[in-house]
PDB file of N, CA and C in Angstrom:
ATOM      1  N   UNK A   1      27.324 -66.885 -56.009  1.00  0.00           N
ATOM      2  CA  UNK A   1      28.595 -67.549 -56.203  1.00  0.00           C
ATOM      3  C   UNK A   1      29.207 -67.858 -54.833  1.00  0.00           C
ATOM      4  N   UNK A   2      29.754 -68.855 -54.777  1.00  0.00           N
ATOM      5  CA  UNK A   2      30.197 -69.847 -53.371  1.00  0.00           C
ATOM      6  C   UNK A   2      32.054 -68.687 -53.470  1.00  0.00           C
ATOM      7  N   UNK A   3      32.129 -68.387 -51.913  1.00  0.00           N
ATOM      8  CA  UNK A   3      33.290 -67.912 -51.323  1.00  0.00           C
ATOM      9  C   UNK A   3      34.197 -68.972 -50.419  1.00  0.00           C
ATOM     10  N   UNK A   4      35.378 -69.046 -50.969  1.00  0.00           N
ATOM     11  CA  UNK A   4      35.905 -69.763 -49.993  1.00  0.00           C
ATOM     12  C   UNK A   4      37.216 -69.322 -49.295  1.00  0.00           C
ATOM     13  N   UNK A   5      37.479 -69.591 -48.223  1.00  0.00           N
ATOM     14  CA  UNK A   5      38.788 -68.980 -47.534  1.00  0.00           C
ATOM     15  C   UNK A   5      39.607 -69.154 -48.227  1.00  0.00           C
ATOM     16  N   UNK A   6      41.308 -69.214 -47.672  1.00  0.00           N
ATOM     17  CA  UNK A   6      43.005 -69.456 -47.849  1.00  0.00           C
ATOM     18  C   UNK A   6      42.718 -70.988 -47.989  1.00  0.00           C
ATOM     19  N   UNK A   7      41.795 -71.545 -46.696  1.00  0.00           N
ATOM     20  CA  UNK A   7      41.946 -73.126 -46.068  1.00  0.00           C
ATOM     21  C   UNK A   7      41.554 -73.539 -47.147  1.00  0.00           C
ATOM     22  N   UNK A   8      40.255 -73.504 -47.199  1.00  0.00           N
ATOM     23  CA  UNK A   8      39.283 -74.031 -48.075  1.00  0.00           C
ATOM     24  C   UNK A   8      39.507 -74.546 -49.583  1.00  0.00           C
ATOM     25  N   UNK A   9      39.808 -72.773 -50.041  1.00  0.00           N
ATOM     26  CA  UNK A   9      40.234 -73.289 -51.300  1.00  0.00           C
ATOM     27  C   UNK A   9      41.449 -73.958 -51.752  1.00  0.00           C
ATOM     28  N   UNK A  10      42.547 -73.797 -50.551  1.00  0.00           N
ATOM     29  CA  UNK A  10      43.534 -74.871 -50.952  1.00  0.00           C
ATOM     30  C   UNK A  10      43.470 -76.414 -50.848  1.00  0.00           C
ATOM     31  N   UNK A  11      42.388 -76.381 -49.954  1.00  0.00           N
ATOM     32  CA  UNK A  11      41.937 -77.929 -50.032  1.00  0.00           C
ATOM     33  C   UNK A  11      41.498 -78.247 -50.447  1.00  0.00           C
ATOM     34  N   UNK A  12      40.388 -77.966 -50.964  1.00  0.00           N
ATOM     35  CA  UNK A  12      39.013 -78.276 -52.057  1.00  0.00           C
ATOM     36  C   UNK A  12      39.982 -78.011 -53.367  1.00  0.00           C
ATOM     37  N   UNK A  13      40.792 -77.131 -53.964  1.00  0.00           N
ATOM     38  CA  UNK A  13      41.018 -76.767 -55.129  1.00  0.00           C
ATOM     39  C   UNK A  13      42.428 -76.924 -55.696  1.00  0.00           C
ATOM     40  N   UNK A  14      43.240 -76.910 -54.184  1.00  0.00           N
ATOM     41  CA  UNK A  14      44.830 -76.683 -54.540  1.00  0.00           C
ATOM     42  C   UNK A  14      45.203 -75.394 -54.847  1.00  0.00           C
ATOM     43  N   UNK A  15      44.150 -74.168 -54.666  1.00  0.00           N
ATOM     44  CA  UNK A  15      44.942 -72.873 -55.297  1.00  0.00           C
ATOM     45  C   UNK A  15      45.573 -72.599 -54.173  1.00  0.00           C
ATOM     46  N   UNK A  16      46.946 -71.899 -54.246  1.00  0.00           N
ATOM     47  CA  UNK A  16      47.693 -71.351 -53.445  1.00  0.00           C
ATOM     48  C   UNK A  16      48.238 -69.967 -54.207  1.00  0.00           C
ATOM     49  N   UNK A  17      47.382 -69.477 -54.885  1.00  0.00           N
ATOM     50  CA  UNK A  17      47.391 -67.976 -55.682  1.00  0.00           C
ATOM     51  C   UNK A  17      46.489 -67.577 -54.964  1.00  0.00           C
ATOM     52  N   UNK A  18      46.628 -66.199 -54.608  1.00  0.00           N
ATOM     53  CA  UNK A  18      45.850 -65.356 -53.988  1.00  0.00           C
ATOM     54  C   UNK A  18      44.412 -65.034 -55.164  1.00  0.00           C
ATOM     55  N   UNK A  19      44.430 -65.069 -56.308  1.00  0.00           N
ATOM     56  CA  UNK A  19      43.724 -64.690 -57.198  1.00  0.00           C
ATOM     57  C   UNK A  19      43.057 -65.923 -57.238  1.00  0.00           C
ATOM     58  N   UNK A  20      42.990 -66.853 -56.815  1.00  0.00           N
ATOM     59  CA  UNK A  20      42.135 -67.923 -56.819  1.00  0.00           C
ATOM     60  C   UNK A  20      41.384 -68.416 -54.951  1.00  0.00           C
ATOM     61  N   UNK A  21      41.623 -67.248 -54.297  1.00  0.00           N
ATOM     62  CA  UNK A  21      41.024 -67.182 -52.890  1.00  0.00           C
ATOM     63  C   UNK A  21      39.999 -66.187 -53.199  1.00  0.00           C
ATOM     64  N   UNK A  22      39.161 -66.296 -52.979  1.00  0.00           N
ATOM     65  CA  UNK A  22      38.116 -65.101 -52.014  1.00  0.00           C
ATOM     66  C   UNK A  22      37.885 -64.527 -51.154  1.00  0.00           C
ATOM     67  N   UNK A  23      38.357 -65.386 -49.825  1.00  0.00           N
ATOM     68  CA  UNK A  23      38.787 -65.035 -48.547  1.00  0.00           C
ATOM     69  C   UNK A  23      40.110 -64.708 -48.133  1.00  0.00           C
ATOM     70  N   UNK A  24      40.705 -63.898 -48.382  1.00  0.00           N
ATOM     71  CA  UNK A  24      42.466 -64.546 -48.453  1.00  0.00           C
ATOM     72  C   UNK A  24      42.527 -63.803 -46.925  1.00  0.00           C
ATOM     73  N   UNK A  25      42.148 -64.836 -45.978  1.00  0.00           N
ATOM     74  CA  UNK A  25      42.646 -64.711 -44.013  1.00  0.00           C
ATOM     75  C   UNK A  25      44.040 -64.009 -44.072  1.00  0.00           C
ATOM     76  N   UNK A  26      45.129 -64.097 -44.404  1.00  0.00           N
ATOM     77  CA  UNK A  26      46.381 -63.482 -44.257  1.00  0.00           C
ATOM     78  C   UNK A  26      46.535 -62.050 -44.743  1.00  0.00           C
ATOM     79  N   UNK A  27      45.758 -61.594 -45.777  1.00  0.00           N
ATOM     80  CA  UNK A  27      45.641 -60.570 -46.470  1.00  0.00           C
ATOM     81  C   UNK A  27      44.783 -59.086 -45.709  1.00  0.00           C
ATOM     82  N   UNK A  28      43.507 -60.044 -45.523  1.00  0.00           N
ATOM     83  CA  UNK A  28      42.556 -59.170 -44.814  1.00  0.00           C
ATOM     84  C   UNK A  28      43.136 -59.135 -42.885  1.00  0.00           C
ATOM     85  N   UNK A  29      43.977 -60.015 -42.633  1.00  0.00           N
ATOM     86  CA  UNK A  29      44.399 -59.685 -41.320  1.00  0.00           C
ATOM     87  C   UNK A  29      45.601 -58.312 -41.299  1.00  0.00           C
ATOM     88  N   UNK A  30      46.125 -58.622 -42.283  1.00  0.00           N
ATOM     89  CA  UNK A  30      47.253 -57.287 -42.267  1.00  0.00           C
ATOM     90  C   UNK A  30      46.219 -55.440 -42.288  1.00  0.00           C
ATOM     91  N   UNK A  31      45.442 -55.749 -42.170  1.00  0.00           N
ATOM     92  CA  UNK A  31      44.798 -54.288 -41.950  1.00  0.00           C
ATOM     93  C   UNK A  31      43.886 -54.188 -40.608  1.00  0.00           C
ATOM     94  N   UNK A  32      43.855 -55.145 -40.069  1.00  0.00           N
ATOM     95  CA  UNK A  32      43.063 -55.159 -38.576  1.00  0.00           C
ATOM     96  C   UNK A  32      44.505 -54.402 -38.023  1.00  0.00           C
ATOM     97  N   UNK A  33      43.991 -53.691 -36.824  1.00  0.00           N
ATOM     98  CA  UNK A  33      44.492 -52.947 -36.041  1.00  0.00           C
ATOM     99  C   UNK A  33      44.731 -53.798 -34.670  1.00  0.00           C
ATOM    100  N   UNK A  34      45.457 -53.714 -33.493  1.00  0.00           N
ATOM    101  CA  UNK A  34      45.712 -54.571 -32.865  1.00  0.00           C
ATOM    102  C   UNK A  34      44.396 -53.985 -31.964  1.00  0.00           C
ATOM    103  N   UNK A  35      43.784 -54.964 -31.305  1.00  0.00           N
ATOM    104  CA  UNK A  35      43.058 -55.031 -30.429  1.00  0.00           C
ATOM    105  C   UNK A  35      41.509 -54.977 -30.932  1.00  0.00           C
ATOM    106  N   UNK A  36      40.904 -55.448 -32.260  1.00  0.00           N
ATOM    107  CA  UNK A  36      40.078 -55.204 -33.151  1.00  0.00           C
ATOM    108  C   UNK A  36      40.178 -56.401 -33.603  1.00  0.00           C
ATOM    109  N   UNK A  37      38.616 -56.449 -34.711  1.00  0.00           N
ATOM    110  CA  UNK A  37      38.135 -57.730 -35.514  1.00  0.00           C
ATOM    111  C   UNK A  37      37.748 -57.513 -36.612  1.00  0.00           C
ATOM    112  N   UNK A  38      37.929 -58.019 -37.741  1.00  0.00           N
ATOM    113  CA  UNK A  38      37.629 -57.894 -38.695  1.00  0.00           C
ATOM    114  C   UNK A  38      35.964 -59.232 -39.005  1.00  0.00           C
ATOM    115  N   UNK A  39      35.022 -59.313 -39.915  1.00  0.00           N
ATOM    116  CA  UNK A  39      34.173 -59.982 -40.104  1.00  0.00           C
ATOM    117  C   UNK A  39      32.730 -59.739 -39.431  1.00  0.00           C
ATOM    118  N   UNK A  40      31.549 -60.115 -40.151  1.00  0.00           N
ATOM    119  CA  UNK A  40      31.877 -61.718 -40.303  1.00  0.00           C
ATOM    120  C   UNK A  40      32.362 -62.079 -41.726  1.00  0.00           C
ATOM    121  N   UNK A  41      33.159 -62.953 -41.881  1.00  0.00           N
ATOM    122  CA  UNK A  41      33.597 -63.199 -43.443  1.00  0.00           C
ATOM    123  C   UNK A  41      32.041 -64.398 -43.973  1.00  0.00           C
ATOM    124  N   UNK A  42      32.176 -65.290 -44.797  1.00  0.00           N
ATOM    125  CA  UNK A  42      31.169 -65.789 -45.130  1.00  0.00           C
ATOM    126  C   UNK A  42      31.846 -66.977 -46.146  1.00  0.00           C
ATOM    127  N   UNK A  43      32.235 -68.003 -45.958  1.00  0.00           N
ATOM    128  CA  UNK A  43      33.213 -69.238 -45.770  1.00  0.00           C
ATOM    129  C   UNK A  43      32.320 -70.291 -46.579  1.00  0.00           C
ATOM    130  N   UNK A  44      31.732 -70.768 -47.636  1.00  0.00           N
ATOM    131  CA  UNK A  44      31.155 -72.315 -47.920  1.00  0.00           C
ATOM    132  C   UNK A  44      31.665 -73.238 -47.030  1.00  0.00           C
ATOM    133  N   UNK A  45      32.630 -73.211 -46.840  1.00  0.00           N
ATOM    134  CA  UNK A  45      33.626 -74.362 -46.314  1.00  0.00           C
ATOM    135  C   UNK A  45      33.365 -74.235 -44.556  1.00  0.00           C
ATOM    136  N   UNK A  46      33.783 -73.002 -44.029  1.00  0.00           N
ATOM    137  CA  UNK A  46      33.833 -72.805 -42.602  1.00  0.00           C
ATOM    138  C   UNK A  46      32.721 -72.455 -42.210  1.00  0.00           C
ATOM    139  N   UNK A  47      31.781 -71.455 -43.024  1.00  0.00           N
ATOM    140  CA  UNK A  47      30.694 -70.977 -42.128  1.00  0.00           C
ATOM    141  C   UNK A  47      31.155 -69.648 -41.909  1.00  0.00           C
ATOM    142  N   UNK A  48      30.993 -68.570 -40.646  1.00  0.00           N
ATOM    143  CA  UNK A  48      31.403 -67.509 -40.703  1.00  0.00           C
ATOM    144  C   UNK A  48      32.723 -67.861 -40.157  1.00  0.00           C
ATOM    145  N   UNK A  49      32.927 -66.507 -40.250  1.00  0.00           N
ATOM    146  CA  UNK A  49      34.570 -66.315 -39.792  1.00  0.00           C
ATOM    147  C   UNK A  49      34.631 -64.622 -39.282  1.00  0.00           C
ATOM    148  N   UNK A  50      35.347 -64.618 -38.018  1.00  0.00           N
ATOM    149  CA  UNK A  50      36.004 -63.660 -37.539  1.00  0.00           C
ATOM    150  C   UNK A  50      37.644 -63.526 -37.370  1.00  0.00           C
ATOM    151  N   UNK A  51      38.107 -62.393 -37.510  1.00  0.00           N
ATOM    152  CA  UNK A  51      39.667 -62.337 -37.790  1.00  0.00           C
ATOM    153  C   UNK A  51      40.282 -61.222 -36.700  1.00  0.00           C
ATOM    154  N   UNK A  52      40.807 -61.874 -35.317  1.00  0.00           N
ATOM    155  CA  UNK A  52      41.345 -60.917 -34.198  1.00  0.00           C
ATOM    156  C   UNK A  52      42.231 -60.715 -34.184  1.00  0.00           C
ATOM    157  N   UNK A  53      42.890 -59.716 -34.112  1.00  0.00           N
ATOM    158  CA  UNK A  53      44.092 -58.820 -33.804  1.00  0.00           C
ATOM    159  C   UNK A  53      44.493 -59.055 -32.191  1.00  0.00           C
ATOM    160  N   UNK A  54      45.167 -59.714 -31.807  1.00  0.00           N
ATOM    161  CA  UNK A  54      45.617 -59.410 -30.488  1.00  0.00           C
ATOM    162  C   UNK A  54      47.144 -59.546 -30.091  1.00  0.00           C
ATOM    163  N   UNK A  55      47.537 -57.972 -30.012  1.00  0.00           N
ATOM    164  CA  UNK A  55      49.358 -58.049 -29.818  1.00  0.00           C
ATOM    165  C   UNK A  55      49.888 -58.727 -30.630  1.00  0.00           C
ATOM    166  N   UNK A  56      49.279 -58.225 -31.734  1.00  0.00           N
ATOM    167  CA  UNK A  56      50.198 -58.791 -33.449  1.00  0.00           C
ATOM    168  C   UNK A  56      49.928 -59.853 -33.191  1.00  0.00           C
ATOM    169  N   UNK A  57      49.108 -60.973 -32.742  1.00  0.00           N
ATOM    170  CA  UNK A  57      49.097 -62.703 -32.654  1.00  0.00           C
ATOM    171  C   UNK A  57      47.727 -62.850 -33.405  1.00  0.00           C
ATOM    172  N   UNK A  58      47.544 -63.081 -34.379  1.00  0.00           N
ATOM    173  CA  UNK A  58      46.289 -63.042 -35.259  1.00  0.00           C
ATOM    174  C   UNK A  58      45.441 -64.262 -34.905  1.00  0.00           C
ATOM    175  N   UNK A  59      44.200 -64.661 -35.031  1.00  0.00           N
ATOM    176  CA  UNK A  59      43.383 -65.528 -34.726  1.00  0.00           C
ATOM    177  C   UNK A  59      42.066 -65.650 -34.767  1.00  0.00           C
ATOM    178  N   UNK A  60      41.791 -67.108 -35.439  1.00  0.00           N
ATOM    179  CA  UNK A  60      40.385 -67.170 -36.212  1.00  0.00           C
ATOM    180  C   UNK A  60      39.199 -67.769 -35.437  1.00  0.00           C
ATOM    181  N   UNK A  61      38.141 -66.867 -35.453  1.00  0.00           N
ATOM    182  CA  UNK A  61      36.612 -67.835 -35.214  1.00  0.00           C
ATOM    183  C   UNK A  61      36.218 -68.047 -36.216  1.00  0.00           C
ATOM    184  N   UNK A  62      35.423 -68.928 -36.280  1.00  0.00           N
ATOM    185  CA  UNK A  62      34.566 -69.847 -36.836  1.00  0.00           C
ATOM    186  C   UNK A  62      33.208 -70.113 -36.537  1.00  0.00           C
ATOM    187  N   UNK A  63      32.294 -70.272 -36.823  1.00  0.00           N
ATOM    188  CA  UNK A  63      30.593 -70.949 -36.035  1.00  0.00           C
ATOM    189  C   UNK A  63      29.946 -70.551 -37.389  1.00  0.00           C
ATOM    190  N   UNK A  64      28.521 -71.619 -37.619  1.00  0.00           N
ATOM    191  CA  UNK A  64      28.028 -71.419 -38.136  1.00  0.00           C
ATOM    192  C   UNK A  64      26.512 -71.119 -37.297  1.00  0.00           C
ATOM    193  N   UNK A  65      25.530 -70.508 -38.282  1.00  0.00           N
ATOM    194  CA  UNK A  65      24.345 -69.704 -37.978  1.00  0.00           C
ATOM    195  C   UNK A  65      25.105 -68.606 -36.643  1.00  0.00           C
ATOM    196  N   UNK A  66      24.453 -68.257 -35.438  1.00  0.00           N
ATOM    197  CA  UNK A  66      24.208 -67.521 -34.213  1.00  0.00           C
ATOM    198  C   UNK A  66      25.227 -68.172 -33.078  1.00  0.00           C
ATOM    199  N   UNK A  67      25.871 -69.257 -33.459  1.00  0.00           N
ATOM    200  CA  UNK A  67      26.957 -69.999 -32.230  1.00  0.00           C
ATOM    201  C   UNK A  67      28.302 -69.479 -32.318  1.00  0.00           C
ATOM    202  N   UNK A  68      28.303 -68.296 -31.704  1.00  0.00           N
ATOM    203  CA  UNK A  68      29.561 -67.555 -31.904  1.00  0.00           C
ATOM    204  C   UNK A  68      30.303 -68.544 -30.770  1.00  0.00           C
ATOM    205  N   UNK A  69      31.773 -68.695 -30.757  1.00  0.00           N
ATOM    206  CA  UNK A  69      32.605 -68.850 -29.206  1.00  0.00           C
ATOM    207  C   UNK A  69      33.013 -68.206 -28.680  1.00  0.00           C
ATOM    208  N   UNK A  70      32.898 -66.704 -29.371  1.00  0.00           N
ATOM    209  CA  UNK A  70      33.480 -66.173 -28.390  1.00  0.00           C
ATOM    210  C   UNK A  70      32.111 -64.882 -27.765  1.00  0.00           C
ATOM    211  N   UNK A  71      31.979 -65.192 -26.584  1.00  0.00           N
ATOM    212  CA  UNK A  71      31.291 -64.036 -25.475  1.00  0.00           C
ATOM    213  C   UNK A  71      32.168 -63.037 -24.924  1.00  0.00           C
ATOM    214  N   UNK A  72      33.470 -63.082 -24.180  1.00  0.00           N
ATOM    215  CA  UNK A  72      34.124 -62.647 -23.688  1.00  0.00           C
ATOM    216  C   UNK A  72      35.473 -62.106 -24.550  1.00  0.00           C
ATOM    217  N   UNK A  73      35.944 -61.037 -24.721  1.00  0.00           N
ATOM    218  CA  UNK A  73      37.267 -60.501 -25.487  1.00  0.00           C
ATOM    219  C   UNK A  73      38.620 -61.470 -24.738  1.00  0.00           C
ATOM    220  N   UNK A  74      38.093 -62.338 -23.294  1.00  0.00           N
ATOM    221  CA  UNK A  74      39.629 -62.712 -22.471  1.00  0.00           C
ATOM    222  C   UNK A  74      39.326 -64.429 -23.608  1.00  0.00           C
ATOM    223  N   UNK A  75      38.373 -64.761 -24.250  1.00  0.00           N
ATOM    224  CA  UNK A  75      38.043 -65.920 -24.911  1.00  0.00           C
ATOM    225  C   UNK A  75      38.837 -66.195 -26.133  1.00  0.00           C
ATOM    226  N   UNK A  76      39.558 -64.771 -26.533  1.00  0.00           N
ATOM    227  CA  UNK A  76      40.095 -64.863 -27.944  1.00  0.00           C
ATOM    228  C   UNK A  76      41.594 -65.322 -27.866  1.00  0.00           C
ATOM    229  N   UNK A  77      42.068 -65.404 -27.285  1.00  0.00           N
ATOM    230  CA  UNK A  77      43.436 -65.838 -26.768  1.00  0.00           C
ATOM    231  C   UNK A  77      43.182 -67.764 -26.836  1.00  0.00           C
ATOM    232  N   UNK A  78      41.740 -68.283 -26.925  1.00  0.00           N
ATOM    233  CA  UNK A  78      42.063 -69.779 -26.952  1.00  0.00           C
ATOM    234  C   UNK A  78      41.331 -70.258 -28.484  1.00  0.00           C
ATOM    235  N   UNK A  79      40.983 -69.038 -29.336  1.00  0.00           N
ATOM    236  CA  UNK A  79      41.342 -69.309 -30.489  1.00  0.00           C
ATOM    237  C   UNK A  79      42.199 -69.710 -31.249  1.00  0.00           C
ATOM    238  N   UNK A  80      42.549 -70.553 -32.202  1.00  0.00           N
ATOM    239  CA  UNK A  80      43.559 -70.787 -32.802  1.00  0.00           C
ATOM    240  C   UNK A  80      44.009 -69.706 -33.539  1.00  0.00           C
ATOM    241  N   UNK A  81      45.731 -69.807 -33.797  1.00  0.00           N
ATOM    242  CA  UNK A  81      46.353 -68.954 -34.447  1.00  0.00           C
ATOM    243  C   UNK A  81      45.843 -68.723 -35.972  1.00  0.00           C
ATOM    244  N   UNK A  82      46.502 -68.043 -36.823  1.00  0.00           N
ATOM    245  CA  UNK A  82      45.671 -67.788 -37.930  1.00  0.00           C
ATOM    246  C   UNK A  82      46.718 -69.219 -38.797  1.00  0.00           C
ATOM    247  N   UNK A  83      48.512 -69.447 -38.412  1.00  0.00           N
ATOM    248  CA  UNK A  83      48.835 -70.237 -38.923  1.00  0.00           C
ATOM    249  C   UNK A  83      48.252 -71.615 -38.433  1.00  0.00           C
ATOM    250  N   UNK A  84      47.965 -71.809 -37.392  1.00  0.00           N
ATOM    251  CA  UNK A  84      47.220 -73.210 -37.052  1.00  0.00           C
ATOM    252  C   UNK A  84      45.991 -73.375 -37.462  1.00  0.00           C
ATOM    253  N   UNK A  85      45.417 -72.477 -37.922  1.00  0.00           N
ATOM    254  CA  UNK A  85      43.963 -72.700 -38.910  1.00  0.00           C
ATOM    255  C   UNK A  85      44.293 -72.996 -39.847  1.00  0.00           C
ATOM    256  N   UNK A  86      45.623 -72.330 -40.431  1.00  0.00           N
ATOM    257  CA  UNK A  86      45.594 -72.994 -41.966  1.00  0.00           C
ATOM    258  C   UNK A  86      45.842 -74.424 -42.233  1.00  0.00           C
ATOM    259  N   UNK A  87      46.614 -74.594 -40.827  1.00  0.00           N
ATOM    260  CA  UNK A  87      47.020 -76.006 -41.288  1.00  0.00           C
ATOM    261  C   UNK A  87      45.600 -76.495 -40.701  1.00  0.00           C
ATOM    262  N   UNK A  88      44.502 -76.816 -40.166  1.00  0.00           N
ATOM    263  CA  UNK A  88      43.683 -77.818 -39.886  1.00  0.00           C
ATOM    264  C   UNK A  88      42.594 -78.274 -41.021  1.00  0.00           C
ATOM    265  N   UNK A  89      42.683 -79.446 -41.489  1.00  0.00           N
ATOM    266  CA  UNK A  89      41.341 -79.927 -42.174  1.00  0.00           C
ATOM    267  C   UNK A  89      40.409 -79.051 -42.130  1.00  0.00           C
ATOM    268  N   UNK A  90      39.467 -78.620 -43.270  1.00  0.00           N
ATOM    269  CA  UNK A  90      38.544 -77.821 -43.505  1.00  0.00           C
ATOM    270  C   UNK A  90      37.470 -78.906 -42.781  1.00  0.00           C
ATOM    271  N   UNK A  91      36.146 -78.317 -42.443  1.00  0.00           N
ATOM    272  CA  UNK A  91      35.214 -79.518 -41.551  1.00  0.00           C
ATOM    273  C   UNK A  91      34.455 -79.665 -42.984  1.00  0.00           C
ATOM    274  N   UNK A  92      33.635 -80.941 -42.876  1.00  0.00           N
ATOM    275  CA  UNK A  92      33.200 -81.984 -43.698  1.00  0.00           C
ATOM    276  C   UNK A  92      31.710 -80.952 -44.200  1.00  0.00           C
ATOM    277  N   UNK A  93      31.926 -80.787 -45.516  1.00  0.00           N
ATOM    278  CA  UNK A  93      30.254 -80.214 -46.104  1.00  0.00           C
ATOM    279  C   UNK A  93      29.264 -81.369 -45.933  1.00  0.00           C
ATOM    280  N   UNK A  94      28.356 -81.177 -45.053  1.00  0.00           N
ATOM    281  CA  UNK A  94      27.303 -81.330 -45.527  1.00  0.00           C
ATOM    282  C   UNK A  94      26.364 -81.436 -46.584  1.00  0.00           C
ATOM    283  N   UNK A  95      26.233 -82.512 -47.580  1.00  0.00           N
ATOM    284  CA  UNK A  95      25.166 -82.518 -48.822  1.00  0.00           C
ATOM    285  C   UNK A  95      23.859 -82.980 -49.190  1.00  0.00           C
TER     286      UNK A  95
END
Protein backbone atom coordinates (compact mmCIF):
# COMPACT_ATOMS: atom_id res chain seq x y z
CA UNK A 1 0.00 0.00 0.00
CA UNK A 2 1.34 3.51 -1.32
CA UNK A 3 2.30 6.12 1.82
CA UNK A 4 1.99 9.54 1.37
CA UNK A 5 3.16 12.64 3.39
CA UNK A 6 1.04 16.00 4.91
CA UNK A 7 2.23 17.48 1.16
CA UNK A 8 1.36 14.82 -0.86
CA UNK A 9 -1.72 13.76 0.26
CA UNK A 10 -3.12 17.16 0.38
CA UNK A 11 -2.33 17.58 -3.08
CA UNK A 12 -2.99 14.48 -4.72
CA UNK A 13 -6.20 14.00 -2.44
CA UNK A 14 -7.23 17.24 -0.61
CA UNK A 15 -7.10 15.43 2.83
CA UNK A 16 -6.26 17.83 5.44
CA UNK A 17 -7.37 15.18 8.31
CA UNK A 18 -4.66 13.70 9.91
CA UNK A 19 -6.47 10.26 9.53
CA UNK A 20 -6.20 10.50 5.93
CA UNK A 21 -2.10 11.16 6.05
CA UNK A 22 0.33 8.44 6.54
CA UNK A 23 3.13 10.56 6.89
CA UNK A 24 1.81 13.30 9.02
CA UNK A 25 5.62 15.58 8.93
CA UNK A 26 4.14 17.90 11.75
CA UNK A 27 3.14 15.10 14.00
CA UNK A 28 6.18 12.88 13.81
CA UNK A 29 8.40 16.17 14.18
CA UNK A 30 6.91 17.00 17.63
CA UNK A 31 8.87 14.00 19.15
CA UNK A 32 12.37 14.57 17.56
CA UNK A 33 14.52 15.98 20.16
CA UNK A 34 16.46 19.08 19.26
CA UNK A 35 19.61 18.32 17.61
CA UNK A 36 18.39 14.78 16.10
CA UNK A 37 16.54 13.17 12.98
CA UNK A 38 13.90 11.35 12.62
CA UNK A 39 13.61 8.83 9.18
CA UNK A 40 14.00 7.64 6.58
CA UNK A 41 10.19 8.12 6.08
CA UNK A 42 9.12 6.48 2.68
CA UNK A 43 6.95 9.19 0.57
CA UNK A 44 5.22 7.81 -3.10
CA UNK A 45 5.17 11.34 -3.78
CA UNK A 46 8.71 12.60 -2.33
CA UNK A 47 10.82 9.61 -2.16
CA UNK A 48 12.56 9.43 1.23
CA UNK A 49 12.32 11.86 3.75
CA UNK A 50 14.31 12.96 6.75
CA UNK A 51 12.88 15.18 9.62
CA UNK A 52 15.68 17.60 11.63
CA UNK A 53 15.36 19.09 14.75
CA UNK A 54 17.53 22.08 14.91
CA UNK A 55 16.89 24.78 17.85
CA UNK A 56 13.17 24.04 17.60
CA UNK A 57 13.46 25.14 13.62
CA UNK A 58 12.24 21.85 12.04
CA UNK A 59 13.35 20.83 8.49
CA UNK A 60 12.91 18.44 5.65
CA UNK A 61 15.20 16.22 3.31
CA UNK A 62 14.16 14.67 0.59
CA UNK A 63 16.26 12.37 -2.23
CA UNK A 64 15.35 9.56 -3.81
CA UNK A 65 17.39 6.05 -4.00
CA UNK A 66 21.25 6.81 -2.15
CA UNK A 67 21.33 10.90 -3.09
CA UNK A 68 21.09 12.11 0.28
CA UNK A 69 21.93 16.29 0.52
CA UNK A 70 22.89 16.27 3.29
CA UNK A 71 26.84 15.04 4.16
CA UNK A 72 27.56 17.54 6.69
CA UNK A 73 25.15 18.30 10.05
CA UNK A 74 26.35 22.46 9.17
CA UNK A 75 24.14 21.38 5.60
CA UNK A 76 20.85 21.14 7.51
CA UNK A 77 20.30 24.71 8.18
CA UNK A 78 19.83 25.15 4.05
CA UNK A 79 17.10 22.74 4.16
CA UNK A 80 13.82 24.00 3.89
CA UNK A 81 11.62 24.68 6.82
CA UNK A 82 9.08 22.05 7.56
CA UNK A 83 6.36 25.06 6.86
CA UNK A 84 8.02 25.87 3.46
CA UNK A 85 7.83 22.24 2.42
CA UNK A 86 4.39 22.21 2.93
CA UNK A 87 3.74 24.87 0.92
CA UNK A 88 5.95 23.64 -2.24
CA UNK A 89 4.42 21.59 -5.18
CA UNK A 90 4.86 17.92 -4.59
CA UNK A 91 7.59 16.90 -7.65
CA UNK A 92 5.97 15.32 -10.75
CA UNK A 93 5.45 11.16 -10.53
CA UNK A 94 6.92 9.57 -12.89
CA UNK A 95 4.63 6.83 -14.91
Amino acid sequence: MADFCTRCAKELFGYDKPRFIDIDLEEESKSIADGNYAGPYLCEGCGYIYIYNVLGNIRIERFFGKERTISKIEDVVKLPTLEDFLKQQMPKINS
